[in-house]
PDB file of N, CA and C in Angstrom:
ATOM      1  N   UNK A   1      25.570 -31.877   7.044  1.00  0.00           N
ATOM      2  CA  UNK A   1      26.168 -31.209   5.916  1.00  0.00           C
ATOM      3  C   UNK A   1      27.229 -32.065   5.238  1.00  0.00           C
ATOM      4  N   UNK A   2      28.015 -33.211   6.519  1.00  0.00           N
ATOM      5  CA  UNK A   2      28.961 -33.884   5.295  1.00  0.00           C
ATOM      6  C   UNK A   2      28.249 -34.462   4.315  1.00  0.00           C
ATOM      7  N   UNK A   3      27.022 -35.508   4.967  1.00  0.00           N
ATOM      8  CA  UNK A   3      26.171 -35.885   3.856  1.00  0.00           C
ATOM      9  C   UNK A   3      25.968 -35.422   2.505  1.00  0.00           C
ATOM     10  N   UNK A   4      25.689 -33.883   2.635  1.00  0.00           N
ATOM     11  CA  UNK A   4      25.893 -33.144   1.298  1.00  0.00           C
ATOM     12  C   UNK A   4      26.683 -33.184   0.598  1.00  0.00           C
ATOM     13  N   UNK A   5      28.243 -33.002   1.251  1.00  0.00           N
ATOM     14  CA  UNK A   5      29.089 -32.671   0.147  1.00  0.00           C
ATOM     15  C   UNK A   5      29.019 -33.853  -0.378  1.00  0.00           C
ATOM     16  N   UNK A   6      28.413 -35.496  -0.240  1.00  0.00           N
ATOM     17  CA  UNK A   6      29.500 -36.178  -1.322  1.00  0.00           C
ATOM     18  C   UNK A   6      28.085 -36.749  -2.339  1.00  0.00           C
ATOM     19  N   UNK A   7      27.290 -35.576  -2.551  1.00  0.00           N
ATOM     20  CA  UNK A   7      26.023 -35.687  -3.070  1.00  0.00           C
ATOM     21  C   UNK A   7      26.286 -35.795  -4.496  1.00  0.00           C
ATOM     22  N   UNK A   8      25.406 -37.017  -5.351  1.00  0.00           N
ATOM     23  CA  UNK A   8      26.021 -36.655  -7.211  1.00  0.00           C
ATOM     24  C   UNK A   8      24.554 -35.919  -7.316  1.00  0.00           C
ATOM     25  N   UNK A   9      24.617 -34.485  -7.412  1.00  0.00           N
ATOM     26  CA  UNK A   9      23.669 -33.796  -8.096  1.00  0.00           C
ATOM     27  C   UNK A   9      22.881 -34.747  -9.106  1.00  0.00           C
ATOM     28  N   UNK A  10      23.555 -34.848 -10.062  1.00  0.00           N
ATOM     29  CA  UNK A  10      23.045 -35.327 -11.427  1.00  0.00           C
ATOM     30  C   UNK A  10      22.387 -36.784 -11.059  1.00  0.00           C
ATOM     31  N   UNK A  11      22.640 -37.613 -10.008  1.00  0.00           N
ATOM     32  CA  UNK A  11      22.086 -38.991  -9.791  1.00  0.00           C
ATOM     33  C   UNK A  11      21.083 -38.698  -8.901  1.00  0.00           C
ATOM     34  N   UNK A  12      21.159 -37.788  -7.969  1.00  0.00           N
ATOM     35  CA  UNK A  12      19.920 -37.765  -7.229  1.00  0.00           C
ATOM     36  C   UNK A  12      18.430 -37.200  -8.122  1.00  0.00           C
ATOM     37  N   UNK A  13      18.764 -36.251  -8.722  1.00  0.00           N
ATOM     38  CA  UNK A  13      17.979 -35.208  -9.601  1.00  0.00           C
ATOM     39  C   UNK A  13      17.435 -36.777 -10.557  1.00  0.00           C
ATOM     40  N   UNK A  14      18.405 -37.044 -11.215  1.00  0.00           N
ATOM     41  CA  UNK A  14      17.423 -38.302 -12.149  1.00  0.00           C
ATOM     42  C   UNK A  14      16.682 -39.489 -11.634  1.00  0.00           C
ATOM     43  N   UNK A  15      16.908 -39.575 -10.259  1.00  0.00           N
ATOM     44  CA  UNK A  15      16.027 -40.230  -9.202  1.00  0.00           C
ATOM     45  C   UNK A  15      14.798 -39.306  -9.131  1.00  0.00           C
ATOM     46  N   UNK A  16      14.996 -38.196  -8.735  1.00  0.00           N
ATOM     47  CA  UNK A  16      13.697 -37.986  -8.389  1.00  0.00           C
ATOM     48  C   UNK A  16      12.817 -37.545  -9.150  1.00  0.00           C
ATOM     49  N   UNK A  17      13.775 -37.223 -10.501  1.00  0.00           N
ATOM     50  CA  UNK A  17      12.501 -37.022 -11.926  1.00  0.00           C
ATOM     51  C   UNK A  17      11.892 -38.733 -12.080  1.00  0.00           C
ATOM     52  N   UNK A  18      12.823 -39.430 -12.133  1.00  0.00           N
ATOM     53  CA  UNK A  18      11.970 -40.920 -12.237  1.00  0.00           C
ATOM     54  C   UNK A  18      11.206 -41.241 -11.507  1.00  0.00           C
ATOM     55  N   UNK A  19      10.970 -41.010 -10.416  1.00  0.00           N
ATOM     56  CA  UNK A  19      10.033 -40.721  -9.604  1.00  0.00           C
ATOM     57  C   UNK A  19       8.591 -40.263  -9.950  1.00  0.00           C
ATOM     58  N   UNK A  20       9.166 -39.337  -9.960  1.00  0.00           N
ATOM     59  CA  UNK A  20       7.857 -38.108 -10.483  1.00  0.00           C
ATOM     60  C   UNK A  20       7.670 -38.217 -11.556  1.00  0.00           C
ATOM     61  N   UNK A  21       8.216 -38.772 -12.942  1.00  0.00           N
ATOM     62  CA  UNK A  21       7.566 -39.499 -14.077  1.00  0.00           C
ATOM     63  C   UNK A  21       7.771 -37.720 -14.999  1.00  0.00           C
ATOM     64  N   UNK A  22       8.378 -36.932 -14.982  1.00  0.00           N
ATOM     65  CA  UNK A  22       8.571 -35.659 -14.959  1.00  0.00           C
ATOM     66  C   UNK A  22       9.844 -35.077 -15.243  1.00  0.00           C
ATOM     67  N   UNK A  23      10.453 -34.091 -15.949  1.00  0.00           N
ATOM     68  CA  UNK A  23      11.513 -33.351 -15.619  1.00  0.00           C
ATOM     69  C   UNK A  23      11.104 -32.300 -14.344  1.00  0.00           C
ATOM     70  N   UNK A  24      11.854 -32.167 -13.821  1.00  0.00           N
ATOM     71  CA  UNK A  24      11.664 -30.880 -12.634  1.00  0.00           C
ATOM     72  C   UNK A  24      12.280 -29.424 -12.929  1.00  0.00           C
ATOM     73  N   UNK A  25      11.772 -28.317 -13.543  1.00  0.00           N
ATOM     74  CA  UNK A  25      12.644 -27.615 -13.735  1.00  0.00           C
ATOM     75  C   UNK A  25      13.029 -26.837 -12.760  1.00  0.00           C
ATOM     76  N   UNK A  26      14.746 -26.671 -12.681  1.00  0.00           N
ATOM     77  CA  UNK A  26      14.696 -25.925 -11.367  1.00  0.00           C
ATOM     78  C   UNK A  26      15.392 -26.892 -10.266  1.00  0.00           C
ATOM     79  N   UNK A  27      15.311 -28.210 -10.204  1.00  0.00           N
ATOM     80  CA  UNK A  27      15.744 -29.271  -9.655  1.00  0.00           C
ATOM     81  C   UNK A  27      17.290 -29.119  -8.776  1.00  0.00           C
ATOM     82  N   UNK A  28      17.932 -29.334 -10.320  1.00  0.00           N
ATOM     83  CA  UNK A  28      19.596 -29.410 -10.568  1.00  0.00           C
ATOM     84  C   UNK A  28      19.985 -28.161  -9.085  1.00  0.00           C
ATOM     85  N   UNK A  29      19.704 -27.208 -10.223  1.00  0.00           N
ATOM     86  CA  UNK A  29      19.913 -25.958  -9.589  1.00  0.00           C
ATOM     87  C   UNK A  29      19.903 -25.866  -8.024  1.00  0.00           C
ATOM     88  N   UNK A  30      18.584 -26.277  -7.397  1.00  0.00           N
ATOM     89  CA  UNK A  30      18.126 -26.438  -5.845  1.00  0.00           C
ATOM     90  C   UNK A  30      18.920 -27.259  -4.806  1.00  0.00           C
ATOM     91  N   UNK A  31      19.513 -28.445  -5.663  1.00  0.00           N
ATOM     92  CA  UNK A  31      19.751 -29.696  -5.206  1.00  0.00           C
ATOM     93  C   UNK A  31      21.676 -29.017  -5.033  1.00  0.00           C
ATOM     94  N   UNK A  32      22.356 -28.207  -5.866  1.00  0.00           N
ATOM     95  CA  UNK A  32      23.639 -27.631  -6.472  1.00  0.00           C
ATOM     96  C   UNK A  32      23.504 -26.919  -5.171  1.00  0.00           C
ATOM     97  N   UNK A  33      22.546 -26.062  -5.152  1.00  0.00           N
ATOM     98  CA  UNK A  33      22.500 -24.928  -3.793  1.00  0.00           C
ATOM     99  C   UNK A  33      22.697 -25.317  -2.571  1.00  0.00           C
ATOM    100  N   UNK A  34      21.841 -26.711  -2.232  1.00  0.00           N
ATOM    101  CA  UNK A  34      21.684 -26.813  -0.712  1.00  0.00           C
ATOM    102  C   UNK A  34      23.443 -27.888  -0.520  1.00  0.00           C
ATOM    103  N   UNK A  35      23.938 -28.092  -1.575  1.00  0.00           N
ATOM    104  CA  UNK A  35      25.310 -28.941  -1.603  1.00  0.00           C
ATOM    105  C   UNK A  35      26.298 -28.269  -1.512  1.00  0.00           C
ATOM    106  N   UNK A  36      25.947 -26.930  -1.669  1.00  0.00           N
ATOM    107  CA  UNK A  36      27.379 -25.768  -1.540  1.00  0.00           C
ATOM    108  C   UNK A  36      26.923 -25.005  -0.074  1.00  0.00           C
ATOM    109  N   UNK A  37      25.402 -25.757   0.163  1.00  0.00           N
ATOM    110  CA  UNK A  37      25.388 -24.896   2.115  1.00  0.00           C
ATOM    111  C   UNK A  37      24.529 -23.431   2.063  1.00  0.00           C
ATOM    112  N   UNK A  38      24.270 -23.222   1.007  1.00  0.00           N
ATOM    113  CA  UNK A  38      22.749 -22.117   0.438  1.00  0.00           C
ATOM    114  C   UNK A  38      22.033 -22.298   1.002  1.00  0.00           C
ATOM    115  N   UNK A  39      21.255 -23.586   1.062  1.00  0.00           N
ATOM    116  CA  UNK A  39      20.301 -23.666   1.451  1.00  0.00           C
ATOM    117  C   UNK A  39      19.845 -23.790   3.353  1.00  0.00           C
ATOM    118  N   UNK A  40      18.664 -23.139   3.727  1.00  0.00           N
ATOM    119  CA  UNK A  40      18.893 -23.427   5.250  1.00  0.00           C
ATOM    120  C   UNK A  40      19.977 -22.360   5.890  1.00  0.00           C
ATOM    121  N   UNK A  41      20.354 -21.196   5.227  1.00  0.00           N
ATOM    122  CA  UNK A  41      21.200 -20.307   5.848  1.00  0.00           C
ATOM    123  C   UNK A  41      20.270 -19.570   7.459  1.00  0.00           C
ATOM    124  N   UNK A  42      21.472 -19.331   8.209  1.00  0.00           N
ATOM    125  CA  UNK A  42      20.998 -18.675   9.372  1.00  0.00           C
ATOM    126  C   UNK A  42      20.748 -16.936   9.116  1.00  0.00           C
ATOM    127  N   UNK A  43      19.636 -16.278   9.536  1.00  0.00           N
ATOM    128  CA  UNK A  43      19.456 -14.812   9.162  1.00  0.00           C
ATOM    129  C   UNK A  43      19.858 -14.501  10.841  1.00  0.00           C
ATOM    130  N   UNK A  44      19.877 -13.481  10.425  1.00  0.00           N
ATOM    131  CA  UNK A  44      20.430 -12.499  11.191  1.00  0.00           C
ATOM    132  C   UNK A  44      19.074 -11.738  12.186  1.00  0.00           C
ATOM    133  N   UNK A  45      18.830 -11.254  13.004  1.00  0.00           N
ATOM    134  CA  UNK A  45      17.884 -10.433  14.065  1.00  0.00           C
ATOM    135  C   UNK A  45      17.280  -9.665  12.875  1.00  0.00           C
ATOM    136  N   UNK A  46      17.790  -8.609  12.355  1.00  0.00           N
ATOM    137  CA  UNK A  46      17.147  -7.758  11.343  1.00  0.00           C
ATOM    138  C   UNK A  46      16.368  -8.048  10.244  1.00  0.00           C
ATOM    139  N   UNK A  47      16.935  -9.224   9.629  1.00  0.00           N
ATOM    140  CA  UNK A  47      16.755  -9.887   8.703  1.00  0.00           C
ATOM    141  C   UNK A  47      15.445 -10.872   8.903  1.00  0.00           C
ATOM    142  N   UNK A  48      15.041 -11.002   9.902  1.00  0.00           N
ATOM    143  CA  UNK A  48      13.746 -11.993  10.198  1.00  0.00           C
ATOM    144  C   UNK A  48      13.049 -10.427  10.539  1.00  0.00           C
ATOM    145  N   UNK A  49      13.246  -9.593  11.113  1.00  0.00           N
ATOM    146  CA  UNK A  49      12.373  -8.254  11.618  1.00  0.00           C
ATOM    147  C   UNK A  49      12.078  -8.105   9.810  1.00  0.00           C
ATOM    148  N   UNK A  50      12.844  -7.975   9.344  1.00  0.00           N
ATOM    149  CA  UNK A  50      12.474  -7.226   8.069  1.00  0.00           C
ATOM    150  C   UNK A  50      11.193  -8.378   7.220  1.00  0.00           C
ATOM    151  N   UNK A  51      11.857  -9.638   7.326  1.00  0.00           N
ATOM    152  CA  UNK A  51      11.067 -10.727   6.491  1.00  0.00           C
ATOM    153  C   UNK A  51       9.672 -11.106   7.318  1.00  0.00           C
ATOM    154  N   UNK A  52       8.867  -9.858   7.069  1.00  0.00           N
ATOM    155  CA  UNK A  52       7.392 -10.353   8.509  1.00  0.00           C
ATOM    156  C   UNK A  52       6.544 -11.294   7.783  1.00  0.00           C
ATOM    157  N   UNK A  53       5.819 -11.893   8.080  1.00  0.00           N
ATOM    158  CA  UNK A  53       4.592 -12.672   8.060  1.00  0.00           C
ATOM    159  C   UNK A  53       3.493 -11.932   7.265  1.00  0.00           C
ATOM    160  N   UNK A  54       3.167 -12.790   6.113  1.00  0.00           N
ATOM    161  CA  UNK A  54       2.386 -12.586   5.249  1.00  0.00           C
ATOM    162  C   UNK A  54       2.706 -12.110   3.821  1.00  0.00           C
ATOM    163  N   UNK A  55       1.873 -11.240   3.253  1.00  0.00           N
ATOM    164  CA  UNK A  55       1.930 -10.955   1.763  1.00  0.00           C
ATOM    165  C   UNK A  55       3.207  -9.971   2.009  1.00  0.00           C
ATOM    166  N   UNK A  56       3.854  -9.293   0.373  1.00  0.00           N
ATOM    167  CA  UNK A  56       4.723  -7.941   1.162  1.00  0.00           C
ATOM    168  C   UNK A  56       2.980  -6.979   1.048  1.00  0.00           C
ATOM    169  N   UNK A  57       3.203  -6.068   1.151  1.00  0.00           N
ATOM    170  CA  UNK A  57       2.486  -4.552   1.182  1.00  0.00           C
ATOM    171  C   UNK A  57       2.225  -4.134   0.059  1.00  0.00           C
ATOM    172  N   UNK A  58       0.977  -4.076  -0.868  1.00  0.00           N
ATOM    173  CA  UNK A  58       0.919  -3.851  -1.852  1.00  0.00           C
ATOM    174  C   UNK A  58       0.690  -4.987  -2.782  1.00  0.00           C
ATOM    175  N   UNK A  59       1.130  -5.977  -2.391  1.00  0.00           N
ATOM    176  CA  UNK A  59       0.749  -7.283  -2.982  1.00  0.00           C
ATOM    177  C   UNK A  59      -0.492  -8.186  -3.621  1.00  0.00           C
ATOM    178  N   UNK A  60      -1.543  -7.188  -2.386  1.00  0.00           N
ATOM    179  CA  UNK A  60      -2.696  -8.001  -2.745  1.00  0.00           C
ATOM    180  C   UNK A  60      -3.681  -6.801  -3.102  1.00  0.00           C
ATOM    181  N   UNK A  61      -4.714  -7.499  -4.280  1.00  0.00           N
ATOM    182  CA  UNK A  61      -5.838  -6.285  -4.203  1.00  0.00           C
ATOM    183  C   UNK A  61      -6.334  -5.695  -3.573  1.00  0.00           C
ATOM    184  N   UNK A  62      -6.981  -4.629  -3.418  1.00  0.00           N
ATOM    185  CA  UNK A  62      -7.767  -3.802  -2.492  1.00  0.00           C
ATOM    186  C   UNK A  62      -9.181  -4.139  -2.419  1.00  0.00           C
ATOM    187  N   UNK A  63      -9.621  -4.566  -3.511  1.00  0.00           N
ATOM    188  CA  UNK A  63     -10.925  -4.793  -3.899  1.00  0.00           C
ATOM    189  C   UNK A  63     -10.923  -6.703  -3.901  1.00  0.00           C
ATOM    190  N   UNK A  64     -11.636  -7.464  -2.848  1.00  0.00           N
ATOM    191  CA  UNK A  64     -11.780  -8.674  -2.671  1.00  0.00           C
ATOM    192  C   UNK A  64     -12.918  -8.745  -3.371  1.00  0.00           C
ATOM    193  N   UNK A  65     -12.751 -10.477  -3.866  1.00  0.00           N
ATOM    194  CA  UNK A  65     -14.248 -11.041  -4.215  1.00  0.00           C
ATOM    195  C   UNK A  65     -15.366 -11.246  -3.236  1.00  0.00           C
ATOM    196  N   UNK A  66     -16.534 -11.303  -3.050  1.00  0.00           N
ATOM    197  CA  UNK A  66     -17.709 -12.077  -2.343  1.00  0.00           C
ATOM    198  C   UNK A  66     -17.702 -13.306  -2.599  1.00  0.00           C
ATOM    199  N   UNK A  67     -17.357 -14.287  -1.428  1.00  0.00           N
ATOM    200  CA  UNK A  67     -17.645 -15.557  -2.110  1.00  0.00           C
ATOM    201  C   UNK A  67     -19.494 -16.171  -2.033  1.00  0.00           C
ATOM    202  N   UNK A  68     -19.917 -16.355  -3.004  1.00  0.00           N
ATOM    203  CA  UNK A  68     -21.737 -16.627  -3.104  1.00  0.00           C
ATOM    204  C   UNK A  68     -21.763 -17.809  -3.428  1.00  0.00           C
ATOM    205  N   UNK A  69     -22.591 -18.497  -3.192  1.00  0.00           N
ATOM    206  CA  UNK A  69     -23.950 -19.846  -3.868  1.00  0.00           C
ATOM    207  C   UNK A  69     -23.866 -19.401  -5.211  1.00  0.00           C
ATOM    208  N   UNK A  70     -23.910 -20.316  -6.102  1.00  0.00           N
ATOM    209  CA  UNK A  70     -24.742 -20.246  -7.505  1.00  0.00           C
ATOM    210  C   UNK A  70     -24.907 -21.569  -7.599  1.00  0.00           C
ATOM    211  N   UNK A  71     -26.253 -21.508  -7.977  1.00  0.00           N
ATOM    212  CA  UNK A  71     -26.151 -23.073  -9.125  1.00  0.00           C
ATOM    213  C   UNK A  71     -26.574 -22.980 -10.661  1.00  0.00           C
ATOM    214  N   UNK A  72     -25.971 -23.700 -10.875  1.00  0.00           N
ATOM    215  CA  UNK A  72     -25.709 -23.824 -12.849  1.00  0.00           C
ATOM    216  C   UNK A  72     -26.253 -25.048 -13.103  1.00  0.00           C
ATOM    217  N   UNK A  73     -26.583 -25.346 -14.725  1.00  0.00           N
ATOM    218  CA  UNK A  73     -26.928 -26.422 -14.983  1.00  0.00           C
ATOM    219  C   UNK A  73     -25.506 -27.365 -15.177  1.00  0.00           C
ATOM    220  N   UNK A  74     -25.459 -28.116 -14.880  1.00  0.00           N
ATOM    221  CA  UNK A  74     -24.379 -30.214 -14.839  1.00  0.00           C
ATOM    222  C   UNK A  74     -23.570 -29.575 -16.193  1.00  0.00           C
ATOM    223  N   UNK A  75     -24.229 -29.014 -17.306  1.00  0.00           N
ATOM    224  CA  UNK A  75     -23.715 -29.403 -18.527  1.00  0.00           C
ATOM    225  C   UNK A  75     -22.742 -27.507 -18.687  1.00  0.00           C
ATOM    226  N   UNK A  76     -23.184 -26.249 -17.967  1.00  0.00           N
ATOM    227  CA  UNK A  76     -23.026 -25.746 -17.891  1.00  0.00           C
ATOM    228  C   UNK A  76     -21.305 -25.217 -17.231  1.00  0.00           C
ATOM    229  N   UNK A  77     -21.998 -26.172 -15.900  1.00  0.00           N
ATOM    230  CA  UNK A  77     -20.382 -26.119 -14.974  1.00  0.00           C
ATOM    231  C   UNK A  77     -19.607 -27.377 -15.931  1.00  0.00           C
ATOM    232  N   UNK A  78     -19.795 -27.991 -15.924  1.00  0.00           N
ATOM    233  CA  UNK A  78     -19.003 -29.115 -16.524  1.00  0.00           C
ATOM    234  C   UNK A  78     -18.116 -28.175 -17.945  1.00  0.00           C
ATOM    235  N   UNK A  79     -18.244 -27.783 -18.666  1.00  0.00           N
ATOM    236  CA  UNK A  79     -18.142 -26.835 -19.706  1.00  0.00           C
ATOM    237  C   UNK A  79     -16.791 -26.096 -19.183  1.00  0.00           C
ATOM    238  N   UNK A  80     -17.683 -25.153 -17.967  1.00  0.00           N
ATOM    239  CA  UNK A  80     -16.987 -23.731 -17.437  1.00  0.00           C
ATOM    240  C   UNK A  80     -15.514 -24.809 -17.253  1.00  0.00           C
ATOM    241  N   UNK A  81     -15.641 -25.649 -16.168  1.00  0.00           N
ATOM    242  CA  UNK A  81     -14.652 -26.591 -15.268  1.00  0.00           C
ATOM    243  C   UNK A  81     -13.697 -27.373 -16.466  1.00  0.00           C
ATOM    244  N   UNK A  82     -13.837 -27.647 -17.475  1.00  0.00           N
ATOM    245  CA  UNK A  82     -13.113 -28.160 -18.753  1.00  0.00           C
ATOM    246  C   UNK A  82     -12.254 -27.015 -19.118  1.00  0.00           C
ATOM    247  N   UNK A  83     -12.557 -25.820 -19.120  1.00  0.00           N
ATOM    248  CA  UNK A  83     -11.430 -25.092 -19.259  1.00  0.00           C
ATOM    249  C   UNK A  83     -10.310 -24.823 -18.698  1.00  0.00           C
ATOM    250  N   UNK A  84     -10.270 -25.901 -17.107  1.00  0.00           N
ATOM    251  CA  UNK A  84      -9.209 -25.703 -16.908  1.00  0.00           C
ATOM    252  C   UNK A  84      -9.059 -24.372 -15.486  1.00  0.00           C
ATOM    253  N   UNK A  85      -8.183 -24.247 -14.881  1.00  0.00           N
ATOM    254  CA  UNK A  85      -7.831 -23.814 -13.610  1.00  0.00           C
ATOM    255  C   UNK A  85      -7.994 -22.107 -14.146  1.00  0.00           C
ATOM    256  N   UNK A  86      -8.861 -21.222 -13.091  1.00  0.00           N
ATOM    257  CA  UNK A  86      -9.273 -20.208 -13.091  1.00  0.00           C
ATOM    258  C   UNK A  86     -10.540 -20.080 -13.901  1.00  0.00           C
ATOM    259  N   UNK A  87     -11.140 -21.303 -13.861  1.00  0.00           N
ATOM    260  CA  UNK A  87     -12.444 -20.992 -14.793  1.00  0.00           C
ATOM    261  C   UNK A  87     -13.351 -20.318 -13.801  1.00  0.00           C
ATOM    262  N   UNK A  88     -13.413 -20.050 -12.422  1.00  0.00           N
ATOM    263  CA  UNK A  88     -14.431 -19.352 -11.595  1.00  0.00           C
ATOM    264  C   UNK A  88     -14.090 -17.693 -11.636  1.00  0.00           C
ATOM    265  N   UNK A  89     -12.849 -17.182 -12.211  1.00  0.00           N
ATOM    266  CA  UNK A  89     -12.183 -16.374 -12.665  1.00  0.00           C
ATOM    267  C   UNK A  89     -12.688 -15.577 -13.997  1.00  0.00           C
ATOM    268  N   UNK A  90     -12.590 -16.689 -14.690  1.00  0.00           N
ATOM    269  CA  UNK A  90     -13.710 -16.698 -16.053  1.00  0.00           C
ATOM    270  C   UNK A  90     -14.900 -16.362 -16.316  1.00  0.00           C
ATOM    271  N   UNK A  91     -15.481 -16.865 -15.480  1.00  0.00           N
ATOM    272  CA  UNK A  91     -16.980 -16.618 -14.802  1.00  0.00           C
ATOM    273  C   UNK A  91     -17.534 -15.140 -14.806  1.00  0.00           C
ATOM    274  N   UNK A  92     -15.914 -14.934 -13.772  1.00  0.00           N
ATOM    275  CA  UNK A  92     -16.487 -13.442 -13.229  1.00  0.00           C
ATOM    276  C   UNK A  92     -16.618 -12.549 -14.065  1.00  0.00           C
ATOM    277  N   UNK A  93     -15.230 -12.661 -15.214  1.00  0.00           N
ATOM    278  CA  UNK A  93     -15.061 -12.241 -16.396  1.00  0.00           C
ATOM    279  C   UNK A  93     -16.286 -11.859 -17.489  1.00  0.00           C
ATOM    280  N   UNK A  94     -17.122 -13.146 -17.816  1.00  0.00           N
ATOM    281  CA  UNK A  94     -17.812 -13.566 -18.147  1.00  0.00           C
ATOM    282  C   UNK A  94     -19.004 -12.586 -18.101  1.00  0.00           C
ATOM    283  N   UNK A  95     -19.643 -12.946 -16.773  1.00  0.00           N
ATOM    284  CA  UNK A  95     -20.735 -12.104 -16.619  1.00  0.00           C
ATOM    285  C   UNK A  95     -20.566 -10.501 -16.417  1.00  0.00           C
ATOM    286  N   UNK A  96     -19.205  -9.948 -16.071  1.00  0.00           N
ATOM    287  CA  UNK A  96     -18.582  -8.483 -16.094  1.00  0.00           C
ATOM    288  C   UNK A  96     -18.318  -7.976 -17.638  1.00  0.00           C
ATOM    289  N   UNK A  97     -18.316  -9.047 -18.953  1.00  0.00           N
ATOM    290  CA  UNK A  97     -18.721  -8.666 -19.964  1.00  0.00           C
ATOM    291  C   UNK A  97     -20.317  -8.509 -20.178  1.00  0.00           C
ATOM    292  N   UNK A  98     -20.687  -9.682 -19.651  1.00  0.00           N
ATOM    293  CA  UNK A  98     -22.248  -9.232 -20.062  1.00  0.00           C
ATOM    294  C   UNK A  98     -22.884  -7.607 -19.357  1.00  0.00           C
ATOM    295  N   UNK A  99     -22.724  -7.728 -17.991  1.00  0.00           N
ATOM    296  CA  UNK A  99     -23.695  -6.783 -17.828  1.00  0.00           C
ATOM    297  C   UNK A  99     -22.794  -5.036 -18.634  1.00  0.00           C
ATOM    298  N   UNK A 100     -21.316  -5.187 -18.838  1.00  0.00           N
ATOM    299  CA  UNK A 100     -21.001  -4.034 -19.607  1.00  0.00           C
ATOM    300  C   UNK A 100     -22.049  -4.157 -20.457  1.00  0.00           C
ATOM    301  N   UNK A 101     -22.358  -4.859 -21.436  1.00  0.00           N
ATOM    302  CA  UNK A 101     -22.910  -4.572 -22.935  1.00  0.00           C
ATOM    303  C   UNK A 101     -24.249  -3.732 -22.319  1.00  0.00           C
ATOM    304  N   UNK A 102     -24.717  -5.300 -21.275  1.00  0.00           N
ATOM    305  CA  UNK A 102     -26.132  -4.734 -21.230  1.00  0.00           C
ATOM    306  C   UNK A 102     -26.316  -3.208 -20.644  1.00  0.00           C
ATOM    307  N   UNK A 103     -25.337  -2.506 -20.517  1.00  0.00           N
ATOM    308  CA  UNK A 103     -25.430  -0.990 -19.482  1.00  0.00           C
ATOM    309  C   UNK A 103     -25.528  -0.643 -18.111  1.00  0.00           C
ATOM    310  N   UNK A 104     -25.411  -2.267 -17.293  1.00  0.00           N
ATOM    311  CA  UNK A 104     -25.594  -1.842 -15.711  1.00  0.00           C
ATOM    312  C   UNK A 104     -24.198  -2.245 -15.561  1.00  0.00           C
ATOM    313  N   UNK A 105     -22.996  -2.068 -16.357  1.00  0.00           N
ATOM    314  CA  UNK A 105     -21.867  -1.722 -15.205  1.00  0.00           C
ATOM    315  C   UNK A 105     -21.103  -1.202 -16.061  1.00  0.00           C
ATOM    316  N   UNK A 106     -20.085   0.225 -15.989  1.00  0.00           N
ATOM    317  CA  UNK A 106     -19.401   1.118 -16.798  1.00  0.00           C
ATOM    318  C   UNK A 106     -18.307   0.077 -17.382  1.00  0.00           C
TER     319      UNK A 106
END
C-alpha cells in the first residue's frame, strides 16, 4: 500500500492508454480508488454470505436458447458476421420475423 500512496495517477493512466493505443474510460477513476485503499477492501462474514456465486436472482431469462447445427451459404454467413457482434442474435430475430408473417408463430 505504501507503493500506492506515492502513485501519479495521471502518469500511470497515460502509460497505460499508450499502451493500449486507446483512452480507457474509467481508468483515472480506478487507478484514484485503489490509491486512496478502495480497492481490495476486506468484507465482512455477512457480506460474502450475502455476495453468493453466480447471476443475482432474476437476472437471467427463463426461457434459454437451443444451441443447433445450421449451415448457410460462405456469402450468407459472411454478410450475417459483417454486422458485427450479436449477429447470431439477429438471426434469431430474423427468422422469428419470418415465420410471424408466415402464421406459424403468434
Amino acid at each position: 500500500m505504501k507503493a500506492l500512496k506515492k502513485l501519479n495517477v495521471n502518469k500511470v493512466a497515460a502509460a497505460i492508454e499508450a499502451d493500449a493505443g486507446q483512452a480507457l474510460p474509467g481508468l483515472r477513476e480506478s487507478l484514484a480508488e485503489a490509491k486512496a485503499g478502495l480497492a481490495g477492501r476486506a468484507h465482512t462474514p455477512e457480506q460474502i454470505v450475502e455476495r453468493r456465486r453466480g447471476r443475482p436472482a432474476g437476472s437471467v431469462a427463463m426461457v434459454t436458447k437451443e444451441p443447433v447445427k445450421l449451415r448457410l451459404d460462405p456469402d450468407v454467413l459472411a454478410a450475417l458476421r459483417a454486422t458485427g457482434d450479436g449477429w447470431q442474435t439477429r438471426i434469431n430475430d430474423m427468422l422469428r420475423a419470418s415465420l410471424s408473417l408466415a402464421g406459424r408463430l403468434p
